[in-house]
PDB file of N, CA and C in Angstrom:
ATOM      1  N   UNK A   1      15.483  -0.729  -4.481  1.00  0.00           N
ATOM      2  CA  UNK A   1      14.050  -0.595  -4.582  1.00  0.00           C
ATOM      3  C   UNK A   1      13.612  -1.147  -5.937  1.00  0.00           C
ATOM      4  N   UNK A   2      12.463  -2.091  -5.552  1.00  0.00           N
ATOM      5  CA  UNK A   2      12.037  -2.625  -7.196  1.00  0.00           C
ATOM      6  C   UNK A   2      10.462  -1.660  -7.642  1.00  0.00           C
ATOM      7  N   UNK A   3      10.980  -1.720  -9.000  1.00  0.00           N
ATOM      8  CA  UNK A   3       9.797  -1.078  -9.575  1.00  0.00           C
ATOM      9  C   UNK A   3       8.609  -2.390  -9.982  1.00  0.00           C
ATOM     10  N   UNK A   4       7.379  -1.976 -10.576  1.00  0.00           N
ATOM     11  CA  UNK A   4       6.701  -2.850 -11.003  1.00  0.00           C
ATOM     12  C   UNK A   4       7.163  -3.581 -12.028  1.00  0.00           C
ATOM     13  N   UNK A   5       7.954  -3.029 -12.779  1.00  0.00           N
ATOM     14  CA  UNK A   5       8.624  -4.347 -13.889  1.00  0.00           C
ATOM     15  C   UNK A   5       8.893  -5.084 -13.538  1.00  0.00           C
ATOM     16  N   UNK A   6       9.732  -4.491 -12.417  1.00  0.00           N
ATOM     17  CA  UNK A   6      11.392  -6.175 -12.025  1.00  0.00           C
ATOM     18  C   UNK A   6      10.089  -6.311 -10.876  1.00  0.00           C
ATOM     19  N   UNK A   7       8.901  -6.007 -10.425  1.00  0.00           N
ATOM     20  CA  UNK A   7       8.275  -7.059  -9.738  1.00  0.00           C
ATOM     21  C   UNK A   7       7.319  -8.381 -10.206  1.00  0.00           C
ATOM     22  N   UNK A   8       7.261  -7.324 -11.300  1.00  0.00           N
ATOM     23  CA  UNK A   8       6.613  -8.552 -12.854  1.00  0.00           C
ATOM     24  C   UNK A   8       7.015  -9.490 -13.199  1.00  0.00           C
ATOM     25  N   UNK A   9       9.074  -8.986 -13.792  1.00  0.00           N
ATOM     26  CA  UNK A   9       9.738 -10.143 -13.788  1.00  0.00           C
ATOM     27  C   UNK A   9      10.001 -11.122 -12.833  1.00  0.00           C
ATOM     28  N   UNK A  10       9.999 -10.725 -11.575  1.00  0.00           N
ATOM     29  CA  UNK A  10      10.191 -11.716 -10.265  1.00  0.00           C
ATOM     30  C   UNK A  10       9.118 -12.408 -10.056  1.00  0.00           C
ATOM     31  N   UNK A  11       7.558 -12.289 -10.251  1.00  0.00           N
ATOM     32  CA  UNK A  11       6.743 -12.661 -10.129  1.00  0.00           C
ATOM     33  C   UNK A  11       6.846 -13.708 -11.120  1.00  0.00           C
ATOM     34  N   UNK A  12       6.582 -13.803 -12.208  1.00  0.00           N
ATOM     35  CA  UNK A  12       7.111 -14.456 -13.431  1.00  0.00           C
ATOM     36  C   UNK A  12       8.084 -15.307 -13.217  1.00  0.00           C
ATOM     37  N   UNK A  13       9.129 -15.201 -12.843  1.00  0.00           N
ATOM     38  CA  UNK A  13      10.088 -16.283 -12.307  1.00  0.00           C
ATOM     39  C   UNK A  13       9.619 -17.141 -11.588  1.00  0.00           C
ATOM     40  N   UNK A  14       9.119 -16.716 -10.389  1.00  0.00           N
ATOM     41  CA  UNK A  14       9.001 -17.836  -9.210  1.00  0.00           C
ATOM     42  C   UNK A  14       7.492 -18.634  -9.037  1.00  0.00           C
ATOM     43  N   UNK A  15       6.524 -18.029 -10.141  1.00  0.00           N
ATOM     44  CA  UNK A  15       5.664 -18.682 -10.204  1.00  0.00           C
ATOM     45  C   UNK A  15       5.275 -19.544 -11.886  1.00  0.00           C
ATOM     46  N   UNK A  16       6.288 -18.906 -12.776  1.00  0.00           N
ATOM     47  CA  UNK A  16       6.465 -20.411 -13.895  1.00  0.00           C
ATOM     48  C   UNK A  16       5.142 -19.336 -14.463  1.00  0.00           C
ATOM     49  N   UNK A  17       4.923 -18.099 -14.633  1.00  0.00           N
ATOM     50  CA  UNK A  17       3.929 -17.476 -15.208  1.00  0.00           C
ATOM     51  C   UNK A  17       4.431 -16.683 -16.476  1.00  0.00           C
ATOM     52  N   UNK A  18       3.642 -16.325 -17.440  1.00  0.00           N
ATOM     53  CA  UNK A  18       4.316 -15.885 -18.640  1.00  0.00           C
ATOM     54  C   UNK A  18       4.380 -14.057 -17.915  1.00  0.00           C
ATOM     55  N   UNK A  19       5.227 -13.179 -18.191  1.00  0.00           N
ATOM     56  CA  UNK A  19       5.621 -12.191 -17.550  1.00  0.00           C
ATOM     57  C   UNK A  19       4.071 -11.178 -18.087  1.00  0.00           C
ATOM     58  N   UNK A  20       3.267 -11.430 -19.272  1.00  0.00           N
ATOM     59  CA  UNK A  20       2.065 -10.560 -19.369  1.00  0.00           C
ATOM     60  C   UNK A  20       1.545 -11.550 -18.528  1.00  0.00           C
ATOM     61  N   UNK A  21       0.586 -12.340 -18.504  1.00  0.00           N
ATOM     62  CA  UNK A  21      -0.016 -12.968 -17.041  1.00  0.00           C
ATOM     63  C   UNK A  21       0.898 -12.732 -15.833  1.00  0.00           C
ATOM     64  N   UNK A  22       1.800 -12.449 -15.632  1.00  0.00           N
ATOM     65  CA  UNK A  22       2.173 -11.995 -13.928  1.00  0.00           C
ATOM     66  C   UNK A  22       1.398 -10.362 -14.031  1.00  0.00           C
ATOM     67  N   UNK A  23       1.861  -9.607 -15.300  1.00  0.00           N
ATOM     68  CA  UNK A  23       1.378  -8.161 -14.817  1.00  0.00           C
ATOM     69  C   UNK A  23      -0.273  -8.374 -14.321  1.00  0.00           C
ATOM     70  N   UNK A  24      -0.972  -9.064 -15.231  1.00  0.00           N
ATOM     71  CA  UNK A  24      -2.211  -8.877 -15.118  1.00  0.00           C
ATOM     72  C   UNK A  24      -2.461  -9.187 -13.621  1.00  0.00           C
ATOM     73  N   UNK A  25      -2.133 -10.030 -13.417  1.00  0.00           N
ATOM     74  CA  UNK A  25      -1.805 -10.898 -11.915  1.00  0.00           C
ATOM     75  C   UNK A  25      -1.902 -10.032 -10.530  1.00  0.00           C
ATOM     76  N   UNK A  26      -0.787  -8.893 -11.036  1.00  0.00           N
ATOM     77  CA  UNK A  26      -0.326  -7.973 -10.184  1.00  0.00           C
ATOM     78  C   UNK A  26      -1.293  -6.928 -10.413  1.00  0.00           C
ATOM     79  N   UNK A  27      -1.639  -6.280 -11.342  1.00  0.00           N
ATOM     80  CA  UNK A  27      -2.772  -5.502 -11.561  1.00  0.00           C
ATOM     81  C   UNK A  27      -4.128  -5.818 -10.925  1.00  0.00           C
ATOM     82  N   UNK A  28      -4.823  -6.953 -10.977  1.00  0.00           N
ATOM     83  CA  UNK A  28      -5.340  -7.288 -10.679  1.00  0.00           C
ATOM     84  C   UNK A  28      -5.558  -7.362  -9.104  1.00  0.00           C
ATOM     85  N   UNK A  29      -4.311  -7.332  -8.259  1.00  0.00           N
ATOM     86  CA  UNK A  29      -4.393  -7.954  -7.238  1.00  0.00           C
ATOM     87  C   UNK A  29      -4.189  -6.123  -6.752  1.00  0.00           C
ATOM     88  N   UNK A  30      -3.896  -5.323  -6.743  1.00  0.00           N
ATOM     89  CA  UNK A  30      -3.631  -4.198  -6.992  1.00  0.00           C
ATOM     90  C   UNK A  30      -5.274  -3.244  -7.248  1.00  0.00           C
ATOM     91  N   UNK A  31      -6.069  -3.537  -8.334  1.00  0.00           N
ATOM     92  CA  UNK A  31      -6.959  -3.090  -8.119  1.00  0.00           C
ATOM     93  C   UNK A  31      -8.078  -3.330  -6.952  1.00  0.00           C
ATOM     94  N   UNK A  32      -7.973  -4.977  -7.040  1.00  0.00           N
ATOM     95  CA  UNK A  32      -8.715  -6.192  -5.631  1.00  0.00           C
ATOM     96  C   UNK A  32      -8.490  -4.773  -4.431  1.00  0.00           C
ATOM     97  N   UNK A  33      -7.419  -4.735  -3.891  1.00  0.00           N
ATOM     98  CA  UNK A  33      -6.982  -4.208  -2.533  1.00  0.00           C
ATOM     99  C   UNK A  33      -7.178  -2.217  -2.173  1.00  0.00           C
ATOM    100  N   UNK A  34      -7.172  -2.046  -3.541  1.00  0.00           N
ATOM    101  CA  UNK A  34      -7.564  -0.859  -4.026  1.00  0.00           C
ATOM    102  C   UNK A  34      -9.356  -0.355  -3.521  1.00  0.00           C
ATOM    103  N   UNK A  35      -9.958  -1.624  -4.420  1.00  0.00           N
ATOM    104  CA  UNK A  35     -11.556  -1.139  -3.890  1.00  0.00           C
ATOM    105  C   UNK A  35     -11.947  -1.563  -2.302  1.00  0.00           C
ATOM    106  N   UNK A  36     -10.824  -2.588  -2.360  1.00  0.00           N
ATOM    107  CA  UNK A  36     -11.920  -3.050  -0.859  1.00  0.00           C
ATOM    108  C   UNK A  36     -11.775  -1.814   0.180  1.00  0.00           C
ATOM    109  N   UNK A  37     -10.088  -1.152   0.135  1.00  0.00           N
ATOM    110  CA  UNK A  37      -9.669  -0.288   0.695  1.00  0.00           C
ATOM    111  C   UNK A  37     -10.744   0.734   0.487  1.00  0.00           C
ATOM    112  N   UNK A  38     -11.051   1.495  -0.390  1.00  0.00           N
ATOM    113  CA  UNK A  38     -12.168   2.559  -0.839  1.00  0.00           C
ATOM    114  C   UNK A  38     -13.310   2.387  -0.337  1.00  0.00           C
ATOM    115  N   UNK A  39     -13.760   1.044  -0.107  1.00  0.00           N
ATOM    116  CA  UNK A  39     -14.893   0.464   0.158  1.00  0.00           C
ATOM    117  C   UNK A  39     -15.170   0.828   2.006  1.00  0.00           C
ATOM    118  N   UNK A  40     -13.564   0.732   2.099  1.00  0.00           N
ATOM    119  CA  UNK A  40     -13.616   0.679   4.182  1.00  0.00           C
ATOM    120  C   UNK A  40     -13.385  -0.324   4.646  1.00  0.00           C
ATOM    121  N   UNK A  41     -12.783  -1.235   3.956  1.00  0.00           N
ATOM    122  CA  UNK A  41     -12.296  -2.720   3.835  1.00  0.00           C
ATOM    123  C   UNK A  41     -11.198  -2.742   4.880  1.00  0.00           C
ATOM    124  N   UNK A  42     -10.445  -3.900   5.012  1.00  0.00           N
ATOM    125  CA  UNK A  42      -9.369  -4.428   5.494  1.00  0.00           C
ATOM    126  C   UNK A  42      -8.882  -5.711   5.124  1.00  0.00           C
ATOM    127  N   UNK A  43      -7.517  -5.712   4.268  1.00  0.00           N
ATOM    128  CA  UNK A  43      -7.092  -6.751   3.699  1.00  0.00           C
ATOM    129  C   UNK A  43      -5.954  -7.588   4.846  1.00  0.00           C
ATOM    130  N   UNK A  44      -6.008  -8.612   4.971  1.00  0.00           N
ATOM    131  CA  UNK A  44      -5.244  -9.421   5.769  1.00  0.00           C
ATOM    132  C   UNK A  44      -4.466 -10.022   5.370  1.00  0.00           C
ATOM    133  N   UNK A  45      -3.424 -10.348   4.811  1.00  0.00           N
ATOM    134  CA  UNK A  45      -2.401 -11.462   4.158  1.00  0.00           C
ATOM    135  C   UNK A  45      -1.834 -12.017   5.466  1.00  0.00           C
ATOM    136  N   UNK A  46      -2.383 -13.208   6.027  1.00  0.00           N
ATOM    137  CA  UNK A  46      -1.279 -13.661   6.945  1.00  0.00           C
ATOM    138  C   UNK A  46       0.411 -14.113   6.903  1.00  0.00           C
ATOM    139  N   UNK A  47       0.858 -13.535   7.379  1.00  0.00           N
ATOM    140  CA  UNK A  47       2.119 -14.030   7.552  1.00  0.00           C
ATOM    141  C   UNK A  47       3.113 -12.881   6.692  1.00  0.00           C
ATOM    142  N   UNK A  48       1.965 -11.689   5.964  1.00  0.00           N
ATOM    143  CA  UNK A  48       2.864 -11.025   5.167  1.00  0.00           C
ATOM    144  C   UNK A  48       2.291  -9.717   5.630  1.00  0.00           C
ATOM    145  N   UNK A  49       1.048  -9.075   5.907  1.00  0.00           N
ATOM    146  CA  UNK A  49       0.726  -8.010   6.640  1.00  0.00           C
ATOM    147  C   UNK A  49      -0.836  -7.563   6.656  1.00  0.00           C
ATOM    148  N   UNK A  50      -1.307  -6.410   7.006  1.00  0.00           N
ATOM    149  CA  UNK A  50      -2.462  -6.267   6.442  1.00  0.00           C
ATOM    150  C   UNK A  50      -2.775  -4.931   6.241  1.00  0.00           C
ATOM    151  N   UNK A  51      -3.537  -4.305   5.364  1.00  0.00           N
ATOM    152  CA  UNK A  51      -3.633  -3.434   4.740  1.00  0.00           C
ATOM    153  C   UNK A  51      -4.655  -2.686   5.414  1.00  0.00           C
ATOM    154  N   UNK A  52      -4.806  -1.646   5.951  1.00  0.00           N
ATOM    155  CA  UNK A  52      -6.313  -1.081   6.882  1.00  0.00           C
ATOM    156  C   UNK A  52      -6.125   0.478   5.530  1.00  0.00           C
ATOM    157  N   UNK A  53      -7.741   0.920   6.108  1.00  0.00           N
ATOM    158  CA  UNK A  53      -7.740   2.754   6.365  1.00  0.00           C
ATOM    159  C   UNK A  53      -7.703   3.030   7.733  1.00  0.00           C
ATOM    160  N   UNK A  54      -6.757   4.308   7.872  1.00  0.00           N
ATOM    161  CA  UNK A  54      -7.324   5.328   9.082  1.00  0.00           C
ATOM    162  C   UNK A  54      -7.443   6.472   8.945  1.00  0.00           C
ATOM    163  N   UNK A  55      -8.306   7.371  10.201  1.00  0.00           N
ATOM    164  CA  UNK A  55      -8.409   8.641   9.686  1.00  0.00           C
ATOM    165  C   UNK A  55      -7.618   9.455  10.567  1.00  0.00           C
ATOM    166  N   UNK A  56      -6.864  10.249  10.019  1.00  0.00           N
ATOM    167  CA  UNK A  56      -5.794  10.940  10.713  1.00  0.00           C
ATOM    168  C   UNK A  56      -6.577  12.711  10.847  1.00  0.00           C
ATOM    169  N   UNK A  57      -6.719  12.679  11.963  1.00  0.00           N
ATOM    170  CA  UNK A  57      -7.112  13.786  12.451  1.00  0.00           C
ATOM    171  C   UNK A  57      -6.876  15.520  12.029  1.00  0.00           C
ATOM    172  N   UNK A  58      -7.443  16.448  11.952  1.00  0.00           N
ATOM    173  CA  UNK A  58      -7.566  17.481  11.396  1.00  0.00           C
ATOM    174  C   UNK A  58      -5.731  18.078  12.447  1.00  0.00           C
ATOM    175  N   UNK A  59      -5.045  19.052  12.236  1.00  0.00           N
ATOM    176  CA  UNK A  59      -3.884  19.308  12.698  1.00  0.00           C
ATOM    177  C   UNK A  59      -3.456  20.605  12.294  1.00  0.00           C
ATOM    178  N   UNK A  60      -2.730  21.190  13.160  1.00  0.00           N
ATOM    179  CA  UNK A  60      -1.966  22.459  12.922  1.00  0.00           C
ATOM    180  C   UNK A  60      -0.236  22.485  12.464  1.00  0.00           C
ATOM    181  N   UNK A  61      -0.391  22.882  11.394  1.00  0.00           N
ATOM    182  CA  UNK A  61       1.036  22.796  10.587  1.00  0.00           C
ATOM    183  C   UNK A  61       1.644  23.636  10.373  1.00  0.00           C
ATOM    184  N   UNK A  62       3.359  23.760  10.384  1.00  0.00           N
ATOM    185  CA  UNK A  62       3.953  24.781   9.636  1.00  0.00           C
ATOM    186  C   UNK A  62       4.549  24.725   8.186  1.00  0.00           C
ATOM    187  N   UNK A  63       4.444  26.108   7.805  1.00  0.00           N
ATOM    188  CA  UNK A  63       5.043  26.073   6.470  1.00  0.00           C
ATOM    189  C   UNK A  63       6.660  26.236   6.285  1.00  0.00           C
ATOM    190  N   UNK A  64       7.618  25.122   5.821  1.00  0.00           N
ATOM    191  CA  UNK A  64       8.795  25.489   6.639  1.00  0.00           C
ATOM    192  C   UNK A  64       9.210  26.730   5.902  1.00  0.00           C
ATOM    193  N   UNK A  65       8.745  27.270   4.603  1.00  0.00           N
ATOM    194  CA  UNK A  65       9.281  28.292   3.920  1.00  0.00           C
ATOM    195  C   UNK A  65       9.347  29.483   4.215  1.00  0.00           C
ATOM    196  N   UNK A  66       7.753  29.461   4.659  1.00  0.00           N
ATOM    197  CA  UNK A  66       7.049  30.907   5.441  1.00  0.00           C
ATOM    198  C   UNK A  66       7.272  31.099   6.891  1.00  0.00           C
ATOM    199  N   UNK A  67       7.072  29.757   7.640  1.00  0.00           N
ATOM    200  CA  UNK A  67       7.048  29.564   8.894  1.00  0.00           C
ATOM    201  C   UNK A  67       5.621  30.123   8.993  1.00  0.00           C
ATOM    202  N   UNK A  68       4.702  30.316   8.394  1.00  0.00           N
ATOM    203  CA  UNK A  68       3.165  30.464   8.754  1.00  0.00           C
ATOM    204  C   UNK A  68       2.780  29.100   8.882  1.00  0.00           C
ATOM    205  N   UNK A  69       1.347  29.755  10.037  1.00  0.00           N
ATOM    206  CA  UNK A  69       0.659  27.921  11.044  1.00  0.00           C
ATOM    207  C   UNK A  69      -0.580  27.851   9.679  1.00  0.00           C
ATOM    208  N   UNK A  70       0.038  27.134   9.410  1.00  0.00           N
ATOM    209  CA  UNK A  70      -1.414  26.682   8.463  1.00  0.00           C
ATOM    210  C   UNK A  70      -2.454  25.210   9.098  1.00  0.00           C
ATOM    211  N   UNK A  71      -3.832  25.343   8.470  1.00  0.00           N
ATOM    212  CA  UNK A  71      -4.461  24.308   8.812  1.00  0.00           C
ATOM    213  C   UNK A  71      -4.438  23.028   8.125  1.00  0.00           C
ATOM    214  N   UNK A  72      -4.013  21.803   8.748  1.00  0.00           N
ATOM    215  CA  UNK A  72      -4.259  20.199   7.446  1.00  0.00           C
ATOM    216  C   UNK A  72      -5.297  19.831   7.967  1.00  0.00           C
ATOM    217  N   UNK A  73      -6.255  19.949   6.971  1.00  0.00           N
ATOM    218  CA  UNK A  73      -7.304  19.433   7.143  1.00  0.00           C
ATOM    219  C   UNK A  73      -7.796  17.253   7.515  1.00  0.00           C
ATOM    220  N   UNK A  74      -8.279  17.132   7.940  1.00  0.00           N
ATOM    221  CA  UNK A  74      -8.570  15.331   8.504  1.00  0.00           C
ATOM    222  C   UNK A  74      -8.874  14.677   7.126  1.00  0.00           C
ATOM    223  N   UNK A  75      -7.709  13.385   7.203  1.00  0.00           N
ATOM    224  CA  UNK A  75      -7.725  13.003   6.187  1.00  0.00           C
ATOM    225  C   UNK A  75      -7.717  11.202   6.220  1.00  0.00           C
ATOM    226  N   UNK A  76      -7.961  10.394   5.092  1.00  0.00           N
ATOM    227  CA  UNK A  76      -8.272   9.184   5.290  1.00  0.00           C
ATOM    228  C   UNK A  76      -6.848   8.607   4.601  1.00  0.00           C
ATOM    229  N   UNK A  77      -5.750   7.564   5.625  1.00  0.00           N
ATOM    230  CA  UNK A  77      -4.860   7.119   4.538  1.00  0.00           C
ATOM    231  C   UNK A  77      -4.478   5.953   4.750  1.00  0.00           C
ATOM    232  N   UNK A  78      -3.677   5.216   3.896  1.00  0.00           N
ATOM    233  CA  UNK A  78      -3.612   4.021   3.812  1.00  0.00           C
ATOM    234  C   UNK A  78      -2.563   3.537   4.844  1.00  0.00           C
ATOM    235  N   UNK A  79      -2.898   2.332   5.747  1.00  0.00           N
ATOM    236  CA  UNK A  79      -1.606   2.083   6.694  1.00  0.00           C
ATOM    237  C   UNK A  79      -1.473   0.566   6.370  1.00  0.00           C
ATOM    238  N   UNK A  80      -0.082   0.418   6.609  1.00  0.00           N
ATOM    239  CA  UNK A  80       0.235  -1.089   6.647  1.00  0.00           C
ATOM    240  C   UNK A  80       0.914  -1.564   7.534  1.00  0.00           C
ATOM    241  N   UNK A  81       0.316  -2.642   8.158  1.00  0.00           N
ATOM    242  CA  UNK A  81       1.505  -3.221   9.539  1.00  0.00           C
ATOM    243  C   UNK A  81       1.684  -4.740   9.062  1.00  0.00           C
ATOM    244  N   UNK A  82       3.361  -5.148   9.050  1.00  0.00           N
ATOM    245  CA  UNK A  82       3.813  -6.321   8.847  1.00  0.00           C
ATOM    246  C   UNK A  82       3.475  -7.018   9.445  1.00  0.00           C
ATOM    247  N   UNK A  83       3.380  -8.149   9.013  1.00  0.00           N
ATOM    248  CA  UNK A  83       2.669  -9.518   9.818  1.00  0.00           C
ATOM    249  C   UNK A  83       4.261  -9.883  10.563  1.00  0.00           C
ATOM    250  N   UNK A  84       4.016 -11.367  11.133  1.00  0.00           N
ATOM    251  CA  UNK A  84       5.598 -11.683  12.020  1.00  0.00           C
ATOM    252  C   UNK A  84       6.408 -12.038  11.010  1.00  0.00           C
ATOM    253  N   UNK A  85       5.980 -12.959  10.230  1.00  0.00           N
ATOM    254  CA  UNK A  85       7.045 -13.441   9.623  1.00  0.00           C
ATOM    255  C   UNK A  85       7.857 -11.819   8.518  1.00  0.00           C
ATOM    256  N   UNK A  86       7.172 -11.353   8.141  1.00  0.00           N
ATOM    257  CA  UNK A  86       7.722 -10.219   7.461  1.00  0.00           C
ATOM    258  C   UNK A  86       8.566  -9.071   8.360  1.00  0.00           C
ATOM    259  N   UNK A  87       7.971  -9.239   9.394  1.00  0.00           N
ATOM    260  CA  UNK A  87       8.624  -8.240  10.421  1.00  0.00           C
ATOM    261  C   UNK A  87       9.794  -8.487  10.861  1.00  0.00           C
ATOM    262  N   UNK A  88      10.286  -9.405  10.728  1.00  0.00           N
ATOM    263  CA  UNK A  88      11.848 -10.173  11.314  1.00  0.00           C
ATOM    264  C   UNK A  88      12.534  -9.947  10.274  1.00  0.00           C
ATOM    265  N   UNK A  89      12.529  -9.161   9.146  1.00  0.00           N
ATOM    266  CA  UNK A  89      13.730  -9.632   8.595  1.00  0.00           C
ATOM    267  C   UNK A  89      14.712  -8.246   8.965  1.00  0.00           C
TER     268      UNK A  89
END
């Protein structure tokens, strides 16, 4: 699993970018997908995936500690489905 560094540094590598311009890069692109998401947006990257909201419905839960039914309240969260080419590997 890579963290944001070694995605900084990889970014930086393969695009010939100085490794502070990749963060900003990545930050940037990071906040971009952030508001549109907040906004009610939907980001599309073809060929790599796309980014939606959904709202996941109010539900009855257990507590595994207690084993009491508690209530989860309906909530809004982030989903991602791979595009094809990402999905094959």
């Amino acid at each position: 699993m890579a963290n944001k560094s070694e995605l900084i540094n990889s970014i930086a590598d393969k695009s010939g970018l100085s490794k502070a311009d990749s963060k900003k890069a990545l930050d940037a692109f990071i906040a971009s997908v952030s508001e549109e998401l907040k906004a009610g947006g939907k980001i599309a990257l073809v060929g790599f995936g796309t980014f939606s909201i959904t709202q996941k419905a109010a539900r009855k839960g257990v507590n595994p500690r207690t084993k009491a039914v508690i209530n989860i309240p309906a909530k809004k969260v982030v989903k991602f489905k791979a595009g094809a080419e990402l999905g094959e590997l």
